[in-house]
PDB file of N, CA and C in Angstrom:
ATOM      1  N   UNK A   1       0.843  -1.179   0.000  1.00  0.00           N
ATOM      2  CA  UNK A   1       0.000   0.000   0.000  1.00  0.00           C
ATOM      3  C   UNK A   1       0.882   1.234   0.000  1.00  0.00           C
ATOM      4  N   UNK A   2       0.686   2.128  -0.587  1.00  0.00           N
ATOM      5  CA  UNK A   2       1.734   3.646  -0.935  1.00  0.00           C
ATOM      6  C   UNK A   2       0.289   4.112   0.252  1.00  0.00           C
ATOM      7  N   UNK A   3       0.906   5.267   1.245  1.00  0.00           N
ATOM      8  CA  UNK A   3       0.340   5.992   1.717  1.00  0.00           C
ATOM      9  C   UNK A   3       0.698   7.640   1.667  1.00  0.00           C
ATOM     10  N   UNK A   4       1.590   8.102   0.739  1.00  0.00           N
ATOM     11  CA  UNK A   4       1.825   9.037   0.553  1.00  0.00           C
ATOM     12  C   UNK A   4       3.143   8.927  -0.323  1.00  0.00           C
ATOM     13  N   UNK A   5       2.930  10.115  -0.905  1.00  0.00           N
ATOM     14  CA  UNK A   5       4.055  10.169  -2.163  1.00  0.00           C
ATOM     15  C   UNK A   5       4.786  11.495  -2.175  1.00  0.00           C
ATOM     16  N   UNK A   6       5.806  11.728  -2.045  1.00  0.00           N
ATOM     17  CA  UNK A   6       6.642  13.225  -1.740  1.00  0.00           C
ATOM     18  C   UNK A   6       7.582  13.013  -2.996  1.00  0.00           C
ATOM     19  N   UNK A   7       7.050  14.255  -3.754  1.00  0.00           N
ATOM     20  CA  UNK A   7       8.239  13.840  -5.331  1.00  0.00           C
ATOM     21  C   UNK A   7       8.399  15.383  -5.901  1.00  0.00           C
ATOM     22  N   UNK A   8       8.616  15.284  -6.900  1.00  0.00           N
ATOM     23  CA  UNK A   8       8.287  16.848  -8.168  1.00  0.00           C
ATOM     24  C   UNK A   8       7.242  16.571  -8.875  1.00  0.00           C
ATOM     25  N   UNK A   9       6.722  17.297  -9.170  1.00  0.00           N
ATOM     26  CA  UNK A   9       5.469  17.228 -10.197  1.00  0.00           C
ATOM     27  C   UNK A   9       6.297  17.772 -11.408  1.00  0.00           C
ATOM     28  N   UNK A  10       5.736  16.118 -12.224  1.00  0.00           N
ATOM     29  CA  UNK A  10       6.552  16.719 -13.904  1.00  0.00           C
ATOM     30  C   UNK A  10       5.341  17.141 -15.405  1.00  0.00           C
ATOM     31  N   UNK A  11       4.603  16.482 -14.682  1.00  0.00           N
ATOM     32  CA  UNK A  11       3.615  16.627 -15.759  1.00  0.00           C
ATOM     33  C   UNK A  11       2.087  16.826 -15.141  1.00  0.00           C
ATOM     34  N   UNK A  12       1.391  18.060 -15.723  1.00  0.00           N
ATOM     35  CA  UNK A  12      -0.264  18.305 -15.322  1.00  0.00           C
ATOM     36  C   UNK A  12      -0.898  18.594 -15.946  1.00  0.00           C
ATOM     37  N   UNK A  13      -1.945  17.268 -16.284  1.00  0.00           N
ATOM     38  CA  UNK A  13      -2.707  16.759 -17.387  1.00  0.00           C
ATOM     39  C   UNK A  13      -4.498  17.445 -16.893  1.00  0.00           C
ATOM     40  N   UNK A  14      -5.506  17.163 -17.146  1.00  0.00           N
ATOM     41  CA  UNK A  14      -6.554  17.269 -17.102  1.00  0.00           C
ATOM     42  C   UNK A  14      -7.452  16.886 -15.705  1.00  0.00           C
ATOM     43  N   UNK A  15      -6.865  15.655 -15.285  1.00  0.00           N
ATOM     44  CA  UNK A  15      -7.379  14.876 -14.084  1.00  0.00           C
ATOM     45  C   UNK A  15      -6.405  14.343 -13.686  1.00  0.00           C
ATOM     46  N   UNK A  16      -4.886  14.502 -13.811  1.00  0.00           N
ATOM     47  CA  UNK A  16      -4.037  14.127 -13.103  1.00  0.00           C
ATOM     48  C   UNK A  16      -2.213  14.445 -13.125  1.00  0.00           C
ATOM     49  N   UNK A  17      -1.551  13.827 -12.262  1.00  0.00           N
ATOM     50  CA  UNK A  17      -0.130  14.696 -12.207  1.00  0.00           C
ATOM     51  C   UNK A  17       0.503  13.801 -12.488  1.00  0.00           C
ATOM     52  N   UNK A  18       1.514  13.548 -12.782  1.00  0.00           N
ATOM     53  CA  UNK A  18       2.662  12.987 -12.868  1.00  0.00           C
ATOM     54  C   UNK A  18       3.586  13.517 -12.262  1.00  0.00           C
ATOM     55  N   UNK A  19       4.299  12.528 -10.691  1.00  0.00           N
ATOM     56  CA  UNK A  19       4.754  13.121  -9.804  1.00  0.00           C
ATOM     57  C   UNK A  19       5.984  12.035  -9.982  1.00  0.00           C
ATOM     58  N   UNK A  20       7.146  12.438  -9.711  1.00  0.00           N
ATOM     59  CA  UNK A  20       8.325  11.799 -10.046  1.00  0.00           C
ATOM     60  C   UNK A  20       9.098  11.766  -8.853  1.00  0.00           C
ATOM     61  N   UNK A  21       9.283  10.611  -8.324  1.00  0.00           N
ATOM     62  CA  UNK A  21       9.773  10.235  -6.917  1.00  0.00           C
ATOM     63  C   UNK A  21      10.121   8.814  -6.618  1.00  0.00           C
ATOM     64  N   UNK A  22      11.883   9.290  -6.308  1.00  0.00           N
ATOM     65  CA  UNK A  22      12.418   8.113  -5.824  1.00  0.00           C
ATOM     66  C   UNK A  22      12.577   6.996  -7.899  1.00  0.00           C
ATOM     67  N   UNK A  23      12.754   7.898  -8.762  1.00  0.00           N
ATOM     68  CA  UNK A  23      12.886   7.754  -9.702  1.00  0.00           C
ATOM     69  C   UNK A  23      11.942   6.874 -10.502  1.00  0.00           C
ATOM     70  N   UNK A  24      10.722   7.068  -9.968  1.00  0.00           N
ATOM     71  CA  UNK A  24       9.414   6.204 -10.139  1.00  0.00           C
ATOM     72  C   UNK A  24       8.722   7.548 -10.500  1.00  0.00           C
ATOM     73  N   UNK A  25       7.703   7.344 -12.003  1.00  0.00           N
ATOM     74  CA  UNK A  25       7.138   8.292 -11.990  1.00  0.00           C
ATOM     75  C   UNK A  25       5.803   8.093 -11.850  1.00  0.00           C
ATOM     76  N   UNK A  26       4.978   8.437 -10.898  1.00  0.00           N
ATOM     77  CA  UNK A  26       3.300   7.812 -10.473  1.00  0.00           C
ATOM     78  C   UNK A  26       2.610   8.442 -11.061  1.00  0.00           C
ATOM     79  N   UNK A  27       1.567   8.350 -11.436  1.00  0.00           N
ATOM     80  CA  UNK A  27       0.521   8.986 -12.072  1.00  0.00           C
ATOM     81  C   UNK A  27      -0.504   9.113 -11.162  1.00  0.00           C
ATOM     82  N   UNK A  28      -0.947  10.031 -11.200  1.00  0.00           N
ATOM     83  CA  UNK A  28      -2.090  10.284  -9.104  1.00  0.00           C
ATOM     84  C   UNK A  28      -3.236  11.059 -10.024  1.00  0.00           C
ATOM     85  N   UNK A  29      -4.052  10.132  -9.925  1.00  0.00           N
ATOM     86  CA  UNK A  29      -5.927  11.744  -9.902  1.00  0.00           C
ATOM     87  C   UNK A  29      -6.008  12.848  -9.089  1.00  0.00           C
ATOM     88  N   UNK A  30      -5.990  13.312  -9.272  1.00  0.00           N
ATOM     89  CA  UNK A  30      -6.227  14.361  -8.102  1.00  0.00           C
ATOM     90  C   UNK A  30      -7.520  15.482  -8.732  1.00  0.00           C
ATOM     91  N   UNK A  31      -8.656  15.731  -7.532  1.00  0.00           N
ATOM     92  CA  UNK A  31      -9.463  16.905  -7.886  1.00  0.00           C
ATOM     93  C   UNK A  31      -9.031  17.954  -8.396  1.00  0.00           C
ATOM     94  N   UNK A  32      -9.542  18.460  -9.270  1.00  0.00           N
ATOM     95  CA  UNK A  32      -9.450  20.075 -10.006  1.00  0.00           C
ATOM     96  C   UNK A  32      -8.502  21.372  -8.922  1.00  0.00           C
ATOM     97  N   UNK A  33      -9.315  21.216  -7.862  1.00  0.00           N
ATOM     98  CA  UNK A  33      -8.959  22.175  -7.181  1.00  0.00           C
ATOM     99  C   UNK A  33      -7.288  22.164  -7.022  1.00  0.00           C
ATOM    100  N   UNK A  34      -6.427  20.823  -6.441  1.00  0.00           N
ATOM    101  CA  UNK A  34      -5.286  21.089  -6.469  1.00  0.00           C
ATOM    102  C   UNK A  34      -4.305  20.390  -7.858  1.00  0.00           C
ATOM    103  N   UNK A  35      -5.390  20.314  -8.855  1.00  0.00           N
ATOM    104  CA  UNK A  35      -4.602  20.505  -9.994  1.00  0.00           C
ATOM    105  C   UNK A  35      -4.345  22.223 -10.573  1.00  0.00           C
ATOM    106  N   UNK A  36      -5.501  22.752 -10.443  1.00  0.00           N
ATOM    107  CA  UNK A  36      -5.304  24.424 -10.445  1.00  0.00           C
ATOM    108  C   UNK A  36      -4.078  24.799  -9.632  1.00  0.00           C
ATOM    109  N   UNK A  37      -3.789  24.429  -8.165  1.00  0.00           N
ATOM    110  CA  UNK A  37      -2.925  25.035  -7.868  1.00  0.00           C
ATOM    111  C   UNK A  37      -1.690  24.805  -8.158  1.00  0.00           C
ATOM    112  N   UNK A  38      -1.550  23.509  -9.033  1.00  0.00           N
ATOM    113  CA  UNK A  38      -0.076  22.979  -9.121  1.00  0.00           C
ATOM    114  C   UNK A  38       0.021  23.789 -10.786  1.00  0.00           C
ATOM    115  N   UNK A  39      -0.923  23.706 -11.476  1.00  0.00           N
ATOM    116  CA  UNK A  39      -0.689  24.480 -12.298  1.00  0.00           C
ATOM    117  C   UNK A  39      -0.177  26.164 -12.664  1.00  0.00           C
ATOM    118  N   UNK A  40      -0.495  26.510 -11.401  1.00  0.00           N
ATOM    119  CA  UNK A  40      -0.323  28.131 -11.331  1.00  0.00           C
ATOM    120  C   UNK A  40       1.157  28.122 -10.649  1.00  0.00           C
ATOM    121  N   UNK A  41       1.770  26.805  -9.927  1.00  0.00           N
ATOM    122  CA  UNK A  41       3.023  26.892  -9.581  1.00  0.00           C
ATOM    123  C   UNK A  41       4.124  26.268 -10.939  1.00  0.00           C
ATOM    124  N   UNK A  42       3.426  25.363 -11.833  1.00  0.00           N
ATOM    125  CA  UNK A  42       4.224  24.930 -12.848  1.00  0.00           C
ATOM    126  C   UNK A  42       4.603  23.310 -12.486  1.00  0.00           C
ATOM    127  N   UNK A  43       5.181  22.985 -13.405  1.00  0.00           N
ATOM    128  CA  UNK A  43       5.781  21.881 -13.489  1.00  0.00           C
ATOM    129  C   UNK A  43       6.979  21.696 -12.362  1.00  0.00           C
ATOM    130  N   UNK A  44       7.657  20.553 -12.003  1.00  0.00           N
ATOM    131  CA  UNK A  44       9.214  20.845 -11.006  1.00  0.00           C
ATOM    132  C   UNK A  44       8.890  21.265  -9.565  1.00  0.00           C
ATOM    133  N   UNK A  45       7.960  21.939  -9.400  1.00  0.00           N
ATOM    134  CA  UNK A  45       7.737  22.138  -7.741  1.00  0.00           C
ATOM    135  C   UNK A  45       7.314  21.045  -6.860  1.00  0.00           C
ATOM    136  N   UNK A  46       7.865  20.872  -6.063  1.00  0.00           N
ATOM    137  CA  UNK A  46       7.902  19.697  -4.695  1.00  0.00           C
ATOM    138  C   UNK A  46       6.614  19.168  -4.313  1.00  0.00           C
ATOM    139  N   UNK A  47       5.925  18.444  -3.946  1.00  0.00           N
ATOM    140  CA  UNK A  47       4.844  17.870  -4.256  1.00  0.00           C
ATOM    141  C   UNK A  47       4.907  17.235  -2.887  1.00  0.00           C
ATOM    142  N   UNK A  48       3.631  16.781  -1.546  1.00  0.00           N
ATOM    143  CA  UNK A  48       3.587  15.711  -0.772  1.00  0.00           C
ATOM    144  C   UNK A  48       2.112  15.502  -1.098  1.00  0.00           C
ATOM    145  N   UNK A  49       1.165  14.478  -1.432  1.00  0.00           N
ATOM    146  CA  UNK A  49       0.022  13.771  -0.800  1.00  0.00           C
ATOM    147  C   UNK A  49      -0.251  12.708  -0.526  1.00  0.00           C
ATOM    148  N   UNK A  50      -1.090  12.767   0.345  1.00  0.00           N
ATOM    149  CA  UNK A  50      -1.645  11.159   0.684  1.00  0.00           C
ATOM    150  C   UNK A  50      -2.204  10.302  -0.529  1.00  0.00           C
ATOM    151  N   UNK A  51      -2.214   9.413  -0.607  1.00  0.00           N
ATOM    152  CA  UNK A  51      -2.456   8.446  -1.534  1.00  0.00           C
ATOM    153  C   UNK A  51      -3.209   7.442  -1.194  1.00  0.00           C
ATOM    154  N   UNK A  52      -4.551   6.976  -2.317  1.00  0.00           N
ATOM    155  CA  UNK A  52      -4.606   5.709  -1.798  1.00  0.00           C
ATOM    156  C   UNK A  52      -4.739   4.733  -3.542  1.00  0.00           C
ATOM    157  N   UNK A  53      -4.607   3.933  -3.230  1.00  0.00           N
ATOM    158  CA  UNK A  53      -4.544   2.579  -4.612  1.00  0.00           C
ATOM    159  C   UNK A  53      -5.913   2.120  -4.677  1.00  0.00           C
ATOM    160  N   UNK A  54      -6.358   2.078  -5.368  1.00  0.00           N
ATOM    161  CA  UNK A  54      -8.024   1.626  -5.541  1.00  0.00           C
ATOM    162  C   UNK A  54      -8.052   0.982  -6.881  1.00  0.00           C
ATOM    163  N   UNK A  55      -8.319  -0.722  -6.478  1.00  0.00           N
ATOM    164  CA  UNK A  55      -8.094  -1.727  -7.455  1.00  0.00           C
ATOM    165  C   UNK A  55      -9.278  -2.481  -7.832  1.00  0.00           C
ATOM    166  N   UNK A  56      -9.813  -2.508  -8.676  1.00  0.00           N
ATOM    167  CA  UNK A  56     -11.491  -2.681  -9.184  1.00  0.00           C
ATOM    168  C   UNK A  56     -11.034  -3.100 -10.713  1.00  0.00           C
ATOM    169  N   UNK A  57     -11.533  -3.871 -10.565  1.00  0.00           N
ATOM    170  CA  UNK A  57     -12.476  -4.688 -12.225  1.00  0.00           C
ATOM    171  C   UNK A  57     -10.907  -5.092 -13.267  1.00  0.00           C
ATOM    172  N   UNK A  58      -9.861  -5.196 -12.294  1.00  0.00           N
ATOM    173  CA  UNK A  58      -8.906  -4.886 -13.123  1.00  0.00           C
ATOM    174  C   UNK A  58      -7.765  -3.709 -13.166  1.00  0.00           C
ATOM    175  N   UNK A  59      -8.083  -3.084 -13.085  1.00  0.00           N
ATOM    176  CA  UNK A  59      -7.487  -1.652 -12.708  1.00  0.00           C
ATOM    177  C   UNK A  59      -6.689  -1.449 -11.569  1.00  0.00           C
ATOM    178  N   UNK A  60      -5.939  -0.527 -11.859  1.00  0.00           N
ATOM    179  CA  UNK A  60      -5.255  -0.090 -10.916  1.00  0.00           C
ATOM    180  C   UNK A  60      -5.140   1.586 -10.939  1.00  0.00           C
ATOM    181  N   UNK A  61      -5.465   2.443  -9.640  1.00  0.00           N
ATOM    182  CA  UNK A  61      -5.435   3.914  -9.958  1.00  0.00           C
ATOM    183  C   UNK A  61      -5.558   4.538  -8.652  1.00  0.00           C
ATOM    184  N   UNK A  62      -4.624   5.256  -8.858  1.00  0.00           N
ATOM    185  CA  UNK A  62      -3.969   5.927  -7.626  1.00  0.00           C
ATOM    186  C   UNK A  62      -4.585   7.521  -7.139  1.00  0.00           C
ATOM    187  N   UNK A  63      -4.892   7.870  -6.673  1.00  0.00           N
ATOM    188  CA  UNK A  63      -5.939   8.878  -6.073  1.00  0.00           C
ATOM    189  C   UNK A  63      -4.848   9.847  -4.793  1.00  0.00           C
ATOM    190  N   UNK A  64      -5.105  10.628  -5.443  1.00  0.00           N
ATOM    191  CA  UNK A  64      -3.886  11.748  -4.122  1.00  0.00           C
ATOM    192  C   UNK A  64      -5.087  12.899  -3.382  1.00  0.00           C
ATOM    193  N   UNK A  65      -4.785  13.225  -2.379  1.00  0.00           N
ATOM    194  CA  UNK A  65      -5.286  14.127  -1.324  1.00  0.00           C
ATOM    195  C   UNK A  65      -4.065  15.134  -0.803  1.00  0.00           C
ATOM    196  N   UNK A  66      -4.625  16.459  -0.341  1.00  0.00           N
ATOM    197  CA  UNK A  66      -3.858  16.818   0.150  1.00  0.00           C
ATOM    198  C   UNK A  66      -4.454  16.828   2.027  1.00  0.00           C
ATOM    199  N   UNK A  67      -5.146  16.356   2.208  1.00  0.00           N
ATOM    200  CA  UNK A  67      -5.472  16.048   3.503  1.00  0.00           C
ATOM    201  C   UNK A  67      -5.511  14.846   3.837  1.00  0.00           C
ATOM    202  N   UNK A  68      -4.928  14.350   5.003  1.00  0.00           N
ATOM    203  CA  UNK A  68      -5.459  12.979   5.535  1.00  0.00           C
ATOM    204  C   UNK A  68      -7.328  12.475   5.281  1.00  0.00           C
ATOM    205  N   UNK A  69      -7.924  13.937   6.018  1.00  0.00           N
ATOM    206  CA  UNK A  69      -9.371  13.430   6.256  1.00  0.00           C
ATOM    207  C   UNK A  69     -10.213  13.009   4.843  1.00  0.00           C
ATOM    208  N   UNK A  70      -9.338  13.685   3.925  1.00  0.00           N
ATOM    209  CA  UNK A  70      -9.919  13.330   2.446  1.00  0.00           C
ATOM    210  C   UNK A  70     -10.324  11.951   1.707  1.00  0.00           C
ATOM    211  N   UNK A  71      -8.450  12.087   2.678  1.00  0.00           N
ATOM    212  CA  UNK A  71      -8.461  10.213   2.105  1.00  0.00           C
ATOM    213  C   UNK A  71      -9.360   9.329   2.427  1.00  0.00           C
ATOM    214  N   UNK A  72      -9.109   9.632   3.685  1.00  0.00           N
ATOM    215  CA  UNK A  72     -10.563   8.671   4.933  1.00  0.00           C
ATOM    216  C   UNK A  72     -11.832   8.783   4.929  1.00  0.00           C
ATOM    217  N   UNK A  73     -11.989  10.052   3.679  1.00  0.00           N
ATOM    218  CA  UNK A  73     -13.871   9.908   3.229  1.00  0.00           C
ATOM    219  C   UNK A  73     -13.840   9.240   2.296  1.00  0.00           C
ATOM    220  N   UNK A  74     -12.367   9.304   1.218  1.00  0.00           N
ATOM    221  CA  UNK A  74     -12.804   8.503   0.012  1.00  0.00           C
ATOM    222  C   UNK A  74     -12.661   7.101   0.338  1.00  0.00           C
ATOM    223  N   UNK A  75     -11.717   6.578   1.063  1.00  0.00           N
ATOM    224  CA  UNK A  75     -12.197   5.205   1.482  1.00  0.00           C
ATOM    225  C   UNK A  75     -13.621   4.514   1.916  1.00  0.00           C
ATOM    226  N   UNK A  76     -13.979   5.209   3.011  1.00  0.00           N
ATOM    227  CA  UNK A  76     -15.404   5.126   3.003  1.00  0.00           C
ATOM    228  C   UNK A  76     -16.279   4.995   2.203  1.00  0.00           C
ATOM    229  N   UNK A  77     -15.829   6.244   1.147  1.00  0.00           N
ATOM    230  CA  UNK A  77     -17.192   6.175   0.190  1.00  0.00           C
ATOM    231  C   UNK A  77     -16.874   4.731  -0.722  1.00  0.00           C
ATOM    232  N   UNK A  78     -15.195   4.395  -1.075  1.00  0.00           N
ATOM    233  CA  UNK A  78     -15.035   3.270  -2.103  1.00  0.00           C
ATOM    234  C   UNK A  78     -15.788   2.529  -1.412  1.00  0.00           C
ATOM    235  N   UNK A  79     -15.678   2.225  -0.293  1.00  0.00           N
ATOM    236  CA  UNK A  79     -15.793   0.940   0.785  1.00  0.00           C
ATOM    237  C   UNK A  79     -17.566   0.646   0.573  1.00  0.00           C
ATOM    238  N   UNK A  80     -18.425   1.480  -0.011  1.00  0.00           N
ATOM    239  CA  UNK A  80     -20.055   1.168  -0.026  1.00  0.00           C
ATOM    240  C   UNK A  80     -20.076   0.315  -1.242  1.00  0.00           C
ATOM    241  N   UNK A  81     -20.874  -1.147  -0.810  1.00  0.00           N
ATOM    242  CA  UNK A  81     -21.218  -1.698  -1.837  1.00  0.00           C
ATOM    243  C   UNK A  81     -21.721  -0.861  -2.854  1.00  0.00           C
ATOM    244  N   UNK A  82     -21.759  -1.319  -4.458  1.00  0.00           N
ATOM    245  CA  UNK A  82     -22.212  -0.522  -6.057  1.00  0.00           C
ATOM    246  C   UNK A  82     -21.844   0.317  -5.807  1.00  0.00           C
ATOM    247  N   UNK A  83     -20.709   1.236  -5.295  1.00  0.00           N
ATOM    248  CA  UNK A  83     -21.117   2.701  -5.133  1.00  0.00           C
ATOM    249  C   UNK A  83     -19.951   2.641  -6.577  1.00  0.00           C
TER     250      UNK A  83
END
């Protein structure tokens, strides 16, 4: 389980970053809101969020927060049956 990822942000796409750490480059979703802000700082600036891995139907996809409590609603919410 990755519980957080501290890297550079190299790339910021539409719905997600490409954060480069520990010479691994992750690909993280992250909401609008702190894709706006990484965008207004640019590419290369220092990066920490929480993370969680959410593995369904096949898939694999990595989800970043910049709060703990974020994380711990979106678990919850994965955690409801059909949701």
């Amino acid at each position: 389980m990755i519980s957080y990822i501290e890297g550079t942000v190299e790339y910021i796409g539409d719905k997600q970053a490409i954060i480069s750490a520990g010479g691994v480059g992750y690909s993280i979703t992250l909401v609008p809101k702190i894709l706006a802000t990484l965008a207004k700082n640019q590419a290369g600036v220092k990066v920490f969020v929480y993370s969680k891995l959410n593995m369904r139907e096949g898939t694999f996809d990595l989800y970043g927060f910049t709060k703990s409590e974020d994380m711990d609603l979106f678990r919850i919410l994965t955690s409801v049956s059909g949701l």
